[in-house]
C-alpha atoms as a PDB file:
ATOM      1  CA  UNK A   1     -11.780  14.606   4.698  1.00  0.00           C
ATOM      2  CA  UNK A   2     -11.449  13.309   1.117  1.00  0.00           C
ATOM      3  CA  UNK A   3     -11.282   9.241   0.678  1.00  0.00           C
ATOM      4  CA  UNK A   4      -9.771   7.957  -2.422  1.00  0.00           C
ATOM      5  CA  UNK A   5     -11.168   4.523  -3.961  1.00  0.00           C
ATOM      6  CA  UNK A   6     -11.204   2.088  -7.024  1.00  0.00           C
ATOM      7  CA  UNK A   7      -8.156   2.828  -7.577  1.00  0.00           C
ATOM      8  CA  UNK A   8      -7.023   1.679 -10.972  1.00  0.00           C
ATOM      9  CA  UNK A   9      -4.389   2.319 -13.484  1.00  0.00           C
ATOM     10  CA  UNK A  10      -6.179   5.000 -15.211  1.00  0.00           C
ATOM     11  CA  UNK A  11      -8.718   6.305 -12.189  1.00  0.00           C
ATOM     12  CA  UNK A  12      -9.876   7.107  -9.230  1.00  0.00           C
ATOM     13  CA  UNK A  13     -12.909   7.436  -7.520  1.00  0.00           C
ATOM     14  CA  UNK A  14     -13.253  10.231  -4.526  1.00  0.00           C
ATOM     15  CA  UNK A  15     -15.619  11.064  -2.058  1.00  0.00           C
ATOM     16  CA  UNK A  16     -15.760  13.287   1.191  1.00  0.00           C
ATOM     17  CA  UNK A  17     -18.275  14.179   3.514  1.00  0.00           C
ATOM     18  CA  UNK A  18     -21.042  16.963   2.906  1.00  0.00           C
ATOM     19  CA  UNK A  19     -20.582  20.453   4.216  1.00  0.00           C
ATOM     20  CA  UNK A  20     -23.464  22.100   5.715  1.00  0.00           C
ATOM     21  CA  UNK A  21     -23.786  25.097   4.023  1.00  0.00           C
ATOM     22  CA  UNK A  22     -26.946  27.295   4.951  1.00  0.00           C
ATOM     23  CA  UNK A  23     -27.181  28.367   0.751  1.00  0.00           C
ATOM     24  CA  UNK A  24     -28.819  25.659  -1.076  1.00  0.00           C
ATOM     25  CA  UNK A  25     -26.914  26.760  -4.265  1.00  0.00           C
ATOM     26  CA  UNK A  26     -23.720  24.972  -3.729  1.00  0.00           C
ATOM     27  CA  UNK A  27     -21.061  22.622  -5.498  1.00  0.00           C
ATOM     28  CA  UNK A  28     -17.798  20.883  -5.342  1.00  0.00           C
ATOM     29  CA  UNK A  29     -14.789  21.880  -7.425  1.00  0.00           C
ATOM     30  CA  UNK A  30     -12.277  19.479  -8.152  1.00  0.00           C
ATOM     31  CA  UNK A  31      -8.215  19.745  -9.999  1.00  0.00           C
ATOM     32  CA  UNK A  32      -5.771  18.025  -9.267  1.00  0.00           C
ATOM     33  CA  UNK A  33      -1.619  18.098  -9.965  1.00  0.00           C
ATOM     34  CA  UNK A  34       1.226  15.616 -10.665  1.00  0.00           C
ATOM     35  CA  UNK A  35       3.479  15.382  -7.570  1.00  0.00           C
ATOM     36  CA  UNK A  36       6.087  17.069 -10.181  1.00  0.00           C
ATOM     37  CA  UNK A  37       4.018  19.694  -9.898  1.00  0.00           C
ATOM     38  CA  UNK A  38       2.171  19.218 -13.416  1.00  0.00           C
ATOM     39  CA  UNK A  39      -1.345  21.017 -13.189  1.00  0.00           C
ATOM     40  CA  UNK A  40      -4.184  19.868 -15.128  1.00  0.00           C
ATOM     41  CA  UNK A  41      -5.984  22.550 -16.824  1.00  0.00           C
ATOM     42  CA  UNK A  42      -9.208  20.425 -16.585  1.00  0.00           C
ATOM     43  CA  UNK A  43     -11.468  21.293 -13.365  1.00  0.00           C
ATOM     44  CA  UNK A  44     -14.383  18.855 -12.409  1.00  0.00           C
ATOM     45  CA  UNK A  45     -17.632  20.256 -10.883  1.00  0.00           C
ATOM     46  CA  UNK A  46     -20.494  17.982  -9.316  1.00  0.00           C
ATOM     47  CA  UNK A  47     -23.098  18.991  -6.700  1.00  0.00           C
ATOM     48  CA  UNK A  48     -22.933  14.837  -5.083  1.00  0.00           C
ATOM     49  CA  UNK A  49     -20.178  14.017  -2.604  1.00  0.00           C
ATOM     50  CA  UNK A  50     -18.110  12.165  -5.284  1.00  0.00           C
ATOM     51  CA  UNK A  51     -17.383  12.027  -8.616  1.00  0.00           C
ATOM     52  CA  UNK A  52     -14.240   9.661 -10.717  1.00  0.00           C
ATOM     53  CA  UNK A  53     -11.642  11.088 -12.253  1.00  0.00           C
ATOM     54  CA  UNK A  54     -10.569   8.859 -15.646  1.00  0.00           C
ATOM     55  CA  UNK A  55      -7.727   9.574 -17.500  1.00  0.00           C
ATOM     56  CA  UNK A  56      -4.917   9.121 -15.352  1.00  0.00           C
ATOM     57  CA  UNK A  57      -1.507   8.099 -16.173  1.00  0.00           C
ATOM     58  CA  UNK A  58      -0.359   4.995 -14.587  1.00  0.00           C
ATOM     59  CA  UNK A  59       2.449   5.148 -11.958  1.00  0.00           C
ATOM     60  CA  UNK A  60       2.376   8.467 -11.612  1.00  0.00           C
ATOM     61  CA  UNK A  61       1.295   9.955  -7.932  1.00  0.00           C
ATOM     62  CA  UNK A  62      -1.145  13.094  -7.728  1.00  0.00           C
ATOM     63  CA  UNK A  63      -2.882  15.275  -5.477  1.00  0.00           C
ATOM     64  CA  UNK A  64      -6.452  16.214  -5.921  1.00  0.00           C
ATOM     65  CA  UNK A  65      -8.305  19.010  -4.506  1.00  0.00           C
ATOM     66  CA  UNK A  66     -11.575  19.491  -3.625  1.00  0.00           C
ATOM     67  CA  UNK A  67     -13.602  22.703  -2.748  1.00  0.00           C
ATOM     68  CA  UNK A  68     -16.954  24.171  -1.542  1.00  0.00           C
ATOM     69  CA  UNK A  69     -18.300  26.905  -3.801  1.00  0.00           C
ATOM     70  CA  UNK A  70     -21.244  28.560  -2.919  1.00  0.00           C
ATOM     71  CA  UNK A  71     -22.951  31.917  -2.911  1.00  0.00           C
ATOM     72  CA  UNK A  72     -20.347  33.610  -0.863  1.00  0.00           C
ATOM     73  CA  UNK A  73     -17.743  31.826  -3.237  1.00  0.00           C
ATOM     74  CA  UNK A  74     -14.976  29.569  -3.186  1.00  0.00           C
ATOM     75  CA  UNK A  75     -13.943  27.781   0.244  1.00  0.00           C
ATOM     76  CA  UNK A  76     -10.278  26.209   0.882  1.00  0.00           C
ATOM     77  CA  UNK A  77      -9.848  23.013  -0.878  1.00  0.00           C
ATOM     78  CA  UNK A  78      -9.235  19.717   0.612  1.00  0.00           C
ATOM     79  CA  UNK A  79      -7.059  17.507  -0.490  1.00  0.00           C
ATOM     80  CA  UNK A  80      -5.619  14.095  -0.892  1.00  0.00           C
ATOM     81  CA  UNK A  81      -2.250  12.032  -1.930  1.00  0.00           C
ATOM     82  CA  UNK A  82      -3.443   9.046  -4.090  1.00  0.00           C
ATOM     83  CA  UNK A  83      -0.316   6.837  -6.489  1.00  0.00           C
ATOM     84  CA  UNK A  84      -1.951   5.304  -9.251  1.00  0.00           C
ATOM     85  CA  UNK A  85      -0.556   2.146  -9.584  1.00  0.00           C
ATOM     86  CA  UNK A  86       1.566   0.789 -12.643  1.00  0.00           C
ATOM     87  CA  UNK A  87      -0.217  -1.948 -14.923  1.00  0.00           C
ATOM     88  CA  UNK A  88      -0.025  -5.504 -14.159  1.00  0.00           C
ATOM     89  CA  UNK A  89       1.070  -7.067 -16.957  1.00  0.00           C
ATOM     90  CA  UNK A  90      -1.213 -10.744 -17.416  1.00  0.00           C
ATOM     91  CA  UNK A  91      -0.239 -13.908 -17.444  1.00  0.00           C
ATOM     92  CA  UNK A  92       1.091 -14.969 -20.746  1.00  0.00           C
ATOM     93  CA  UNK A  93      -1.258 -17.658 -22.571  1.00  0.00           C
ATOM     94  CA  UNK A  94      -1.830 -19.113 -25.916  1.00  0.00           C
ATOM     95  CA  UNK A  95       1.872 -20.847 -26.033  1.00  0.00           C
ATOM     96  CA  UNK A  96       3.313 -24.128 -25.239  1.00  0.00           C
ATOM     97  CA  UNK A  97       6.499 -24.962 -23.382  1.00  0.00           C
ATOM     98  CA  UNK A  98       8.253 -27.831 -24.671  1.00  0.00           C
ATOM     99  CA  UNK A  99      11.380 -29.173 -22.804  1.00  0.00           C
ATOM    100  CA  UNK A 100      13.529 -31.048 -24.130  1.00  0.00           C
ATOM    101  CA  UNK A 101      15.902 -33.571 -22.728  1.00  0.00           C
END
């Protein structure tokens, strides 16, 4: 299973759990789409049990995908629903309110 965390405006962090694999050349292979369906032509590759994706698009949902490639080559992909969430806008400051009566 594939957890999603930190998630901010712009990224995400996920890990998952390591798969045995008896081949100790192995790695993970991650992509990801819009939920519209929008691919993204970049793929991530790590050989840890996580990795951050930066660069996302604030409220706008995805799925990411994550698969096992070793030796005997590419396993089926895992993957997850994560909505990164719209930006908060901050307090206003540096102003003065005056009422008058």
């Amino acid at each position: 299973s594939i957890l999603a965390t930190n998630i901010t405006a712009h990224s995400v962090t996920l890990s998952w759990q390591s798969v045995s694999y008896k081949y100790t050349s192995r790695y993970y292979r991650i992509f990801y789409q819009t939920t519209a369906g929008t691919m993204n032509a970049t793929t991530t590759t790590t050989t840890t049990d996580g990795t951050t994706i930066a660069g996302l698009h604030f409220g706008t949902s995805y799925i990411f995908y994550v698969a096992l490639i070793g030796s005997g080559g590419e396993g089926p992909a895992g993957e997850i629903r994560v909505s990164i969430p719209q930006d908060v806008p901050l307090r206003p400051s540096g102003f003065t309110v005056n009422v008058h009566n």
